[in-house]
Protein backbone atom coordinates (compact mmCIF):
# COMPACT_ATOMS: atom_id res chain seq x y z
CA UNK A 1 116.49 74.14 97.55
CA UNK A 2 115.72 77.89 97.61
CA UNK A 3 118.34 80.18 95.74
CA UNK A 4 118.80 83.50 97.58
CA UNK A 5 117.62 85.95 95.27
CA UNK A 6 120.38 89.30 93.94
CA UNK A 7 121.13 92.05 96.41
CA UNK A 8 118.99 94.95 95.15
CA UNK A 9 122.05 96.32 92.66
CA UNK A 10 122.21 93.13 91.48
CA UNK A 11 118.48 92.62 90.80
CA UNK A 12 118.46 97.10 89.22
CA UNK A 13 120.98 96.18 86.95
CA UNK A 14 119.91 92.56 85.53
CA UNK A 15 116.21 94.38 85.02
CA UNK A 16 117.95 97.11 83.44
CA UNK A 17 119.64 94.72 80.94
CA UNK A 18 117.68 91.55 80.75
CA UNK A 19 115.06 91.50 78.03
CA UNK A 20 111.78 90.94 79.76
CA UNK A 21 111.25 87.41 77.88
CA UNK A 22 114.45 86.43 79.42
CA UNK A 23 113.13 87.92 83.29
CA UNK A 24 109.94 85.94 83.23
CA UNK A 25 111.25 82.97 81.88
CA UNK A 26 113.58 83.16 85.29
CA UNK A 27 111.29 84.35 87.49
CA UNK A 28 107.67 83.84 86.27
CA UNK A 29 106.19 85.64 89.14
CA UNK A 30 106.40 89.14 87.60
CA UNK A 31 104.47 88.16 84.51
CA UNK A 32 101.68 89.19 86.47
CA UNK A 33 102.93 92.55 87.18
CA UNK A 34 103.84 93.22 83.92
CA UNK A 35 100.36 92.11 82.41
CA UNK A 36 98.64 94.62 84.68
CA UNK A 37 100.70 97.64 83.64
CA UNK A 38 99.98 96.22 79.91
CA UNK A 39 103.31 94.97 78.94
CA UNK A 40 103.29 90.63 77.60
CA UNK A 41 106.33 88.85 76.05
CA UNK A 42 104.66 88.47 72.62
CA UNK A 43 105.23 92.34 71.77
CA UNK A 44 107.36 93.20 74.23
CA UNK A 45 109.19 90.62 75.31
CA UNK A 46 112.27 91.81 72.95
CA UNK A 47 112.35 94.84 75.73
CA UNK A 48 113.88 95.69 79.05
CA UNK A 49 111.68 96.49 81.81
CA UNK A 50 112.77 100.39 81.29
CA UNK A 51 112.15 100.14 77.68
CA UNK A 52 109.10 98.87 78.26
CA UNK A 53 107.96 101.10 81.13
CA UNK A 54 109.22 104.20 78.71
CA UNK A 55 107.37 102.82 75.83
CA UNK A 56 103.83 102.63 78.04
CA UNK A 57 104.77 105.92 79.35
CA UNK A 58 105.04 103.90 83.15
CA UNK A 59 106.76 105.28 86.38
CA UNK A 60 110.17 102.97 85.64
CA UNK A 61 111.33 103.50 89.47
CA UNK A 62 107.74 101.77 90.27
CA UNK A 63 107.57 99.48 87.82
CA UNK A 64 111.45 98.20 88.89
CA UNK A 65 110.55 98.42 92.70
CA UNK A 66 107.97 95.87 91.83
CA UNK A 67 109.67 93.98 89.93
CA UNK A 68 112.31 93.38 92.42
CA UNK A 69 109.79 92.69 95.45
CA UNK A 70 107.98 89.70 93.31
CA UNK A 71 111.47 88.39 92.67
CA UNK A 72 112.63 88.32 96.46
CA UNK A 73 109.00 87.07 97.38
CA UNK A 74 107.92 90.25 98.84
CA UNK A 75 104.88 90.56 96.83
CA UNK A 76 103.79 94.02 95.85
C-alpha cells in the first residue's frame, strides 16, 4: 500500500531538520538528486539538505523544491 506523502510544510520542515542520511534512507529516490549537485551520505550525510546546499554554495529553494517533487513522485 502507497503512503500519501507530507503536505509541502510538512515535507520543508522534515528537509529542513532531517539529516540527509536519515532522508534517503526514507525515501531513496533523492539520492540521485543529491549525487548530481555533489552531496553523498558518506561526507555529508551528518547534514541537512540546507546545510548541505549552503556548504556546496547550492540554490537551497532549488535544491528543496527538488527534493520534495522526487518524494511525492513528481520527478524533477
Amino acid at each position: 500500500m502507497k503512503t500519501t506523502p507530507p503536505d509541502t510544510r510538512e515535507l520543508e520542515q522534515k528537509i529542513h531538520d532531517t539529516p540527509i542520511r536519515d532522508l534517503v534512507e526514507e525515501y531513496p529516490g533523492v539520492m540521485p538528486v543529491l549525487n548530481q549537485c555533489g552531496i553523498d551520505i558518506c561526507c555529508g550525510g551528518g547534514l541537512t539538505v540546507p546545510q548541505a546546499a549552503d556548504a556546496h554554495q547550492l540554490d537551497q529553494s532549488e535544491l528543496n523544491n527538488q527534493v520534495i517533487r522526487i518524494i511525492r513522485g513528481e520527478g524533477v
